[in-house]
Protein backbone atom coordinates (compact mmCIF):
# COMPACT_ATOMS: atom_id res chain seq x y z
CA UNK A 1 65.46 -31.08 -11.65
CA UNK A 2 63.22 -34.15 -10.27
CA UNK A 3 61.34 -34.06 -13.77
CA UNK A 4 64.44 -34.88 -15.47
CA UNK A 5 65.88 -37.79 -13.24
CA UNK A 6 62.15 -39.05 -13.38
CA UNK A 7 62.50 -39.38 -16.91
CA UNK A 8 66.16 -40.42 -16.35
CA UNK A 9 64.70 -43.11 -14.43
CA UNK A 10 62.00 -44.35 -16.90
CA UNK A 11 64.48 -44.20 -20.09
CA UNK A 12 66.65 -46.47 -18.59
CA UNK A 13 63.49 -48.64 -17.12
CA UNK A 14 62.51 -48.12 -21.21
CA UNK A 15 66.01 -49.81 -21.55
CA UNK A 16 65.94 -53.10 -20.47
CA UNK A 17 62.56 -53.76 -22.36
CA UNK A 18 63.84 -52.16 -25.58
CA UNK A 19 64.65 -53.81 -28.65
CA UNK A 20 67.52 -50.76 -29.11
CA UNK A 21 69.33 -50.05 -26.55
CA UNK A 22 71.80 -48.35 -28.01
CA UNK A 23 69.31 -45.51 -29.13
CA UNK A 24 67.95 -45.67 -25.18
CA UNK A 25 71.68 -45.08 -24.09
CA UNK A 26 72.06 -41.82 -26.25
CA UNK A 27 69.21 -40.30 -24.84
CA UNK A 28 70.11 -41.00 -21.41
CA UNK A 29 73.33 -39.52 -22.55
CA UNK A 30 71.67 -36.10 -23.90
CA UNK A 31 69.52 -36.21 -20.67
CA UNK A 32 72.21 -36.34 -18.72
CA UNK A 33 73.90 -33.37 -20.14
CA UNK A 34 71.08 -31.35 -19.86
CA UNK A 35 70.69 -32.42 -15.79
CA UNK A 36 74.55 -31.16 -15.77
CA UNK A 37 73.83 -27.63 -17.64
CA UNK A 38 71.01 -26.74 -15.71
CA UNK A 39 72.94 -27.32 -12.92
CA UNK A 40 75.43 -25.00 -13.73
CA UNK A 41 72.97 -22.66 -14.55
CA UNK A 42 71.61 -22.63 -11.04
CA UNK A 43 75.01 -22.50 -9.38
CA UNK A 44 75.81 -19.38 -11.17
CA UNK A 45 72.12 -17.54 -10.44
CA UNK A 46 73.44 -18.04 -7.30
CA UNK A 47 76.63 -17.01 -7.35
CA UNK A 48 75.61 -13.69 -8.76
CA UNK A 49 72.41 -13.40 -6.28
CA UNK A 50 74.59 -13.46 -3.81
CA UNK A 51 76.71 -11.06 -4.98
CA UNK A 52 74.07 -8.24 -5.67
CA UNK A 53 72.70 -9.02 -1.95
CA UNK A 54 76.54 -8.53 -0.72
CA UNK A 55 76.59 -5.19 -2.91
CA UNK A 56 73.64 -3.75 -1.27
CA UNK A 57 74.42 -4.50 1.95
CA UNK A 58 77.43 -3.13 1.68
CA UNK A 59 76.64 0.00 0.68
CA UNK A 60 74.19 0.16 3.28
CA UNK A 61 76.33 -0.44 5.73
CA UNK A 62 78.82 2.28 4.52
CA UNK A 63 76.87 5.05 4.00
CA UNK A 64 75.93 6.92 7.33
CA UNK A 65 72.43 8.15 7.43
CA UNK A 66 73.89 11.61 9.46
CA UNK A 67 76.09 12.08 6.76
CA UNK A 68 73.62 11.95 3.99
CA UNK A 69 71.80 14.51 6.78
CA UNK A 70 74.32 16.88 6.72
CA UNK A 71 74.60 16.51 2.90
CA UNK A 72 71.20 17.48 2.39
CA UNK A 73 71.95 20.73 4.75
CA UNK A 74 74.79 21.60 2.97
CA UNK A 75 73.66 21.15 -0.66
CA UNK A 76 70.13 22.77 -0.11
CA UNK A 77 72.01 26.11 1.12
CA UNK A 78 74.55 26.26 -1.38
CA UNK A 79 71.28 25.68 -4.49
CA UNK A 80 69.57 28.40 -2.86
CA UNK A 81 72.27 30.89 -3.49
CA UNK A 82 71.34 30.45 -7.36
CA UNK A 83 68.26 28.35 -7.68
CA UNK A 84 65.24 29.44 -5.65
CA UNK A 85 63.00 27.17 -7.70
CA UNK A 86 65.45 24.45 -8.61
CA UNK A 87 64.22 21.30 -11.01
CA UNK A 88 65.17 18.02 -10.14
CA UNK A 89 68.07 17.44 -12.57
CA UNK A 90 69.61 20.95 -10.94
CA UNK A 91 68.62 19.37 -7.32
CA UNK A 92 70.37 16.18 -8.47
CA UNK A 93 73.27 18.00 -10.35
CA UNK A 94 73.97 20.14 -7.22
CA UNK A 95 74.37 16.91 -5.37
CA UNK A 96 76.71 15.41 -7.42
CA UNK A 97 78.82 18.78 -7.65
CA UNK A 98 79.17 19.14 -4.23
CA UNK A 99 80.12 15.20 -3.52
CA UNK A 100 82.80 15.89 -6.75
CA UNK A 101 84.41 18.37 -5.08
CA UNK A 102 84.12 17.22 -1.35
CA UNK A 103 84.28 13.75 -1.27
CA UNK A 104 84.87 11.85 -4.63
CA UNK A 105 85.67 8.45 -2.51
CA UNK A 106 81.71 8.63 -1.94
CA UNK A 107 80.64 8.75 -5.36
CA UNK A 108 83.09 6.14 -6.81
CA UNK A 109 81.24 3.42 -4.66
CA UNK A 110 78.09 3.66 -6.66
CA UNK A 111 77.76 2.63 -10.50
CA UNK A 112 75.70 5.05 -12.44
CA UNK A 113 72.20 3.28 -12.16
CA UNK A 114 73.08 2.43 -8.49
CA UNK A 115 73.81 6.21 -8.22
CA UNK A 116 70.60 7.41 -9.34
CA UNK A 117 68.65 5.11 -7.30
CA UNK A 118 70.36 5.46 -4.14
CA UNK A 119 69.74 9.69 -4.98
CA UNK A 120 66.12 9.35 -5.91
CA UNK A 121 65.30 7.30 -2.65
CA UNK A 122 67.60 8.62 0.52
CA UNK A 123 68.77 12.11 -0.97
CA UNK A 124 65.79 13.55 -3.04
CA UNK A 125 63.14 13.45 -1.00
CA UNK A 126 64.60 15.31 2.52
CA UNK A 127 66.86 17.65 0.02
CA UNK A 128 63.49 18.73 -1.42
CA UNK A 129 61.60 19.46 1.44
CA UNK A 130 64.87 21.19 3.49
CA UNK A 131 65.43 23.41 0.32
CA UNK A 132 61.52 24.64 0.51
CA UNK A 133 62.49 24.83 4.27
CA UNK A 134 65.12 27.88 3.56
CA UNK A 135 62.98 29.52 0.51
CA UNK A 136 60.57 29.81 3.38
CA UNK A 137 62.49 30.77 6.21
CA UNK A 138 64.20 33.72 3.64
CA UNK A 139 61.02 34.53 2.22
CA UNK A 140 59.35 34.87 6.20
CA UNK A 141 62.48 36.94 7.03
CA UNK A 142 61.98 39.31 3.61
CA UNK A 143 58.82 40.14 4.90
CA UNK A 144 59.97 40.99 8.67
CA UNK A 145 62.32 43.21 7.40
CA UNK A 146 60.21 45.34 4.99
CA UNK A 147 57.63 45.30 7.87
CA UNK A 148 60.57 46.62 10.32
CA UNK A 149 62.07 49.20 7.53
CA UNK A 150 58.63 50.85 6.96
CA UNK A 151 58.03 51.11 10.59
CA UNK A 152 61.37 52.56 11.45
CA UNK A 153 61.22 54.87 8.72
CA UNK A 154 57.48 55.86 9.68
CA UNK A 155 55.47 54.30 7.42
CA UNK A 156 54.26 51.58 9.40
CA UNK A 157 52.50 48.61 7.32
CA UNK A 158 48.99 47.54 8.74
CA UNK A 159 49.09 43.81 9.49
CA UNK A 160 47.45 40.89 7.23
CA UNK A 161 46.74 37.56 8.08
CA UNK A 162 48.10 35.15 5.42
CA UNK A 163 45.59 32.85 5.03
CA UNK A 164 42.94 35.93 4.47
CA UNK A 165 40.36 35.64 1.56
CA UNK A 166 41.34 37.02 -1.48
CA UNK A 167 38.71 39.64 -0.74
CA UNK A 168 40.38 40.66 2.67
CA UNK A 169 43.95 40.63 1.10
CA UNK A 170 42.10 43.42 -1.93
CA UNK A 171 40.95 45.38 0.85
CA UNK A 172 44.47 45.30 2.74
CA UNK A 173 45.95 46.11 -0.66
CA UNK A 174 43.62 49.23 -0.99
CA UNK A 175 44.70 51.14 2.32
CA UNK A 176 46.23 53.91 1.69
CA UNK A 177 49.58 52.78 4.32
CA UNK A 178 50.04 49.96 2.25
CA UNK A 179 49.47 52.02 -1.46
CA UNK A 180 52.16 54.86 -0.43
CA UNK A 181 54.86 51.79 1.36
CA UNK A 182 54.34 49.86 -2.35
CA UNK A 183 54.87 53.45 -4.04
CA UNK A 184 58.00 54.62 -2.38
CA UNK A 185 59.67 50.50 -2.20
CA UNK A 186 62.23 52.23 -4.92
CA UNK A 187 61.79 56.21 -3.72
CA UNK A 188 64.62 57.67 -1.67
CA UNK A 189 63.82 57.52 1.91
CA UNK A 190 65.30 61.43 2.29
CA UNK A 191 65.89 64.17 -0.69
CA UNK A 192 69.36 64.76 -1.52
CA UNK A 193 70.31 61.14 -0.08
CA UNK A 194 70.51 58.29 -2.76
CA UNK A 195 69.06 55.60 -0.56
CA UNK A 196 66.12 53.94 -0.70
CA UNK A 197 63.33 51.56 1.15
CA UNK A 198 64.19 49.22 -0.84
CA UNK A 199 67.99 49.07 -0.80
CA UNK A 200 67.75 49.53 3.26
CA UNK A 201 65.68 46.21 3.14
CA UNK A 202 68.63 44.64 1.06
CA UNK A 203 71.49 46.49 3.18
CA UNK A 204 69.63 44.95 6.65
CA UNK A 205 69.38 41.05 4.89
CA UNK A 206 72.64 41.59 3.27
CA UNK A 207 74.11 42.30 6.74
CA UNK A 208 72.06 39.24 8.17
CA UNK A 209 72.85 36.82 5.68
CA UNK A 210 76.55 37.71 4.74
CA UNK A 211 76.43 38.63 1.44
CA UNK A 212 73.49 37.17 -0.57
CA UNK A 213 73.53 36.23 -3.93
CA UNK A 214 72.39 37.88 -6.78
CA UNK A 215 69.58 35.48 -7.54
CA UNK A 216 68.55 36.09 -4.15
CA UNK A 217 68.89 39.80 -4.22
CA UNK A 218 66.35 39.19 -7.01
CA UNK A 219 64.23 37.11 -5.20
CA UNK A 220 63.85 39.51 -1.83
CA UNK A 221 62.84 42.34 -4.17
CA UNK A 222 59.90 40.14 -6.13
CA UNK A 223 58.75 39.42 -2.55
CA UNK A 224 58.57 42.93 -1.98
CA UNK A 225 56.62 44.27 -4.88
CA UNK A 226 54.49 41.10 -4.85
CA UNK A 227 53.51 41.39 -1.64
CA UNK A 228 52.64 45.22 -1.91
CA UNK A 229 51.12 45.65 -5.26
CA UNK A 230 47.65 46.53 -5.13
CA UNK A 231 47.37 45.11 -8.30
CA UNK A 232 46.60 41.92 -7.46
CA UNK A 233 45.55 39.47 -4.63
CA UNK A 234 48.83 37.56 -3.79
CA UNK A 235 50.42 37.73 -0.04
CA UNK A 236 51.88 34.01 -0.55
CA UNK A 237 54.95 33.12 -2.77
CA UNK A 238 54.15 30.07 -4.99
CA UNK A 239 56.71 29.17 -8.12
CA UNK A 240 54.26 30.15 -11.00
CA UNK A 241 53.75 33.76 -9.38
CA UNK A 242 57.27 34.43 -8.71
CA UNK A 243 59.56 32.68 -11.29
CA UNK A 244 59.07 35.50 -13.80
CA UNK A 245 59.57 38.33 -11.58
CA UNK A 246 62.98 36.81 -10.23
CA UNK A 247 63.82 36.44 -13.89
CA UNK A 248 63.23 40.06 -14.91
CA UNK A 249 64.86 41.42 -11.56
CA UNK A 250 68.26 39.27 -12.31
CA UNK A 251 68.13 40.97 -15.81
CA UNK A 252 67.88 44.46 -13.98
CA UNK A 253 70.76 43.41 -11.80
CA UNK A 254 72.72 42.25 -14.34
CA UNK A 255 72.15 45.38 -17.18
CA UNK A 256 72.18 47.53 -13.56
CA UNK A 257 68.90 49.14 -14.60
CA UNK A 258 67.32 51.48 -12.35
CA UNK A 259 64.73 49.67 -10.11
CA UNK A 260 60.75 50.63 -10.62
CA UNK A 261 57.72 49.04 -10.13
CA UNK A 262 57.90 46.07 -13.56
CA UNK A 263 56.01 47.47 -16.11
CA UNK A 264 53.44 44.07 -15.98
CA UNK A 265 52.42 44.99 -12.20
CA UNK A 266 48.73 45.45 -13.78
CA UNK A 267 48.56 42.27 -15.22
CA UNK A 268 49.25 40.74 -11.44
CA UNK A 269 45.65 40.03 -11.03
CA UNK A 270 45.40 37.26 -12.68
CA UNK A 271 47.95 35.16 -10.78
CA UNK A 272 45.62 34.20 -7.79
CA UNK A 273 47.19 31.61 -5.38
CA UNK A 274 45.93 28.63 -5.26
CA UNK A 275 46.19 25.87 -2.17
CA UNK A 276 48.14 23.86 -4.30
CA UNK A 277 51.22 26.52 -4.24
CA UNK A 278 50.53 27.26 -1.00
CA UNK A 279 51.28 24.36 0.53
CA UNK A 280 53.73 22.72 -1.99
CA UNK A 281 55.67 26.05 -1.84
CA UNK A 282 55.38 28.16 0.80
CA UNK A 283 54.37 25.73 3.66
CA UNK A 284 56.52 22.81 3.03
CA UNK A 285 58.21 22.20 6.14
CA UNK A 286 58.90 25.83 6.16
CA UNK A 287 58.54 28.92 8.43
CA UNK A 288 57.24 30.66 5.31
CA UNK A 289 54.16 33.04 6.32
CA UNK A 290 53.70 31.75 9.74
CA UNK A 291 51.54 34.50 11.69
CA UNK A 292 50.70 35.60 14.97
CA UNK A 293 47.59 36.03 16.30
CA UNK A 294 47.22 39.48 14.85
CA UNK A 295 48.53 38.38 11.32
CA UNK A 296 51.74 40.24 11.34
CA UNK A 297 54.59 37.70 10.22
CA UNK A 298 56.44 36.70 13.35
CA UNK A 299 59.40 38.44 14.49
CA UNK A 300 58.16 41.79 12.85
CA UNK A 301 58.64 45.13 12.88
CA UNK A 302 57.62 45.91 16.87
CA UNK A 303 60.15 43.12 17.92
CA UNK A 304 63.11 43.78 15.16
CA UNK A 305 64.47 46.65 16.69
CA UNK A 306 65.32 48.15 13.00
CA UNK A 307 65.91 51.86 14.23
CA UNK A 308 69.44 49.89 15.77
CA UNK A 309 70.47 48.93 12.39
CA UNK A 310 70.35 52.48 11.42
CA UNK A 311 67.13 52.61 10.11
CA UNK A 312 65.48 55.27 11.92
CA UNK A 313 64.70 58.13 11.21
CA UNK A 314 67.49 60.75 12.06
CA UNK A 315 70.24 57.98 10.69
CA UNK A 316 68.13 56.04 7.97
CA UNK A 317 69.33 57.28 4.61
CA UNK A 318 73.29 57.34 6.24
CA UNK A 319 73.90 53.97 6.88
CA UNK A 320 71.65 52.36 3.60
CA UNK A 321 72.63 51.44 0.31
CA UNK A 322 71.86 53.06 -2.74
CA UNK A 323 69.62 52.02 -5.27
CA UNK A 324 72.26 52.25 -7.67
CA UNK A 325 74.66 50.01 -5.26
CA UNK A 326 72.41 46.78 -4.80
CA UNK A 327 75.26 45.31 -7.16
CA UNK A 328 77.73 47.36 -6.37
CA UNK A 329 79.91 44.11 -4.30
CA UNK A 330 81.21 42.58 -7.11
CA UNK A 331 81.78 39.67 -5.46
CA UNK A 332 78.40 38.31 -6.21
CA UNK A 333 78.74 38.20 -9.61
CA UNK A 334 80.42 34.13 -9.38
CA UNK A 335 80.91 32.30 -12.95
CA UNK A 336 78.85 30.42 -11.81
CA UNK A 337 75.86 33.01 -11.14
CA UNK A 338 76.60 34.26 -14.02
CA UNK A 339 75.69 30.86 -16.33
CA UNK A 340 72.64 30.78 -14.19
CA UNK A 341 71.56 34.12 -15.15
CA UNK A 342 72.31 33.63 -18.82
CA UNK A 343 70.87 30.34 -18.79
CA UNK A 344 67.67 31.56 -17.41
CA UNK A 345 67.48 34.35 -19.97
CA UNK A 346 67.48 32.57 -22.81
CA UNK A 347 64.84 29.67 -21.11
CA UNK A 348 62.60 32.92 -20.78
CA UNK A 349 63.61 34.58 -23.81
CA UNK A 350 64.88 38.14 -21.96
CA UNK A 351 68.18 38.70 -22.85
CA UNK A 352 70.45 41.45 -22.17
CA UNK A 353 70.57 44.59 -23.99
């Protein structure tokens, strides 16, 4: 702006010493338009600076940082019920969803890109790490209850620390307790009585958890047979170990085909954990494989009083489930499970027969 009165200034100083200064008035003329436009140009930057800053801090000051906490707790648990290794369009889509159908008012006061921004930063991040926070707690619990099953059923399951050598975990693997608990995990606990370990571990979480999904029917039984096959070295649950199994065991569910032991169990070798999954998905924030002292997952079999769930061994095979019942509540089988399922299957290329 001072450059241009400066050379307002010396045009018209140009002026009086001109021979033409007609031609010195037109330029001062043009000059001065320009002085005006920029002007205006300046007012309006202003104008809509101050409207952006006005934007943002009003957002800011309507959106309630325990609200956004309790949206985080709310969406995480409803995305485990059918994603246990969600991406971050179905973390974001579940988000929006839930807000849809709970609270519109709080979505209309974001424009799209505002939206995604405001998601990525304050929502993203904490619904992340609480979502790893339940896959681990569920996962931990899976574990206490096959430990407390086995035991109650007398088959008790030597302990293992979790963060043994893949060496160690081999040589855990090759006892003969764990060999025979991995061999009867779809057996029938008595003769003549259709249940099995396995559906008693789903009948005790299905009475903790109210009704679990499918998908996480699925999940508790991969943890199960991952965790027990001697055929390979894994005692953690990372995504690129477990992903297919769930996969295959939602196809089961959904054709209701009779649970064994997958016929790729002897390829399980190969999928060694590394620290990477460990900690990104097992440890994040979670209760996932915490130990005691003597390796046995906390709250396990000694401390779970299982025999009172009707797991003992006069009463186990009475109050269970069948094998043939893990789906048997149809209530589980939601529309939207159901897309899930069928979405995954074709992803994955297993489709039902």
């Amino acid at each position: 702006m001072k450059d241009f009165q400066n050379v307002v200034l010396r045009v018209a100083k140009l002026r009086s010493e001109c021979e033409y200064p007609m031609i010195v008035l037109m330029i001062i003329s043009k000059l001065e338009v320009l002085i005006t436009g920029q002007k205006n140009l300046e007012t309006r930057l202003r104008n809509i600076e101050k409207k952006l800053n006005d934007n943002n801090k009003n957002n800011n000051n309507t959106i309630d940082p325990e609200y956004v906490k309790k949206l985080v707790k709310k969406v995480s648990k409803i995305l485990f019920e059918n994603f246990v290794y969600p991406s971050q369009d179905e973390y974001k889509l579940a988000t929006e969803k839930y807000l849809k159908d709970e609270n519109p008012e709080f979505m209309r006061q974001f424009k799209k890109n505002q939206w995604i921004i405001f998601f990525e930063k304050k929502i993203a991040p904490t619904l992340v790490q609480q979502h790893r926070s339940i896959r681990g707690t569920f996962t931990s619990r899976v574990k206490d209850v096959m430990y407390s099953v086995f035991e109650a059923t007398g088959h008790k399951l030597p302990s293992i620390n979790t963060q043994a050598s893949p060496s160690k975990i081999q040589e855990w693997k090759s006892k003969a307790e764990v060999k025979r608990c991995y061999n009867n995990l779809f057996k029938k606990v008595k003769d003549g009585q259709p249940t099995t370990y396995m559906s008693l571990i789903i009948d005790k979480l299905r009475k903790e958890n109210k009704n679990p999904s499918k998908t996480q029917i699925a999940y508790a039984i991969s943890i199960c047979e991952t965790y027990l096959n001697p055929n390979n070295q894994n005692i953690q649950m990372s995504e690129s170990i477990m992903k297919s199994k769930i996969i295959n065991n939602l196809q089961k569910l959904e054709n209701r085909d009779k649970f064994t032991h997958s016929d790729d169990d002897s390829h399980d070798g190969n999928d060694v954990d590394d620290g990477g999954d460990r900690a990104a998905d097992d440890r994040a924030g979670a209760a996932d494989d915490d130990v005691t002292n003597d390796g046995r997952p906390n709250d396990g079999a000694a401390n779970d009083d299982a025999a009172n769930d009707g797991t003992a061994n006069d009463g186990a095979a009475n109050d269970g489930i069948a094998d043939d019942d893990i789906l048997s509540i149809d209530s589980y089988n939601t529309e939207e499970e159901g897309r899930y399922v069928n979405s995954l299957l074709e992803n994955y290329g297993l489709h039902k027969k």
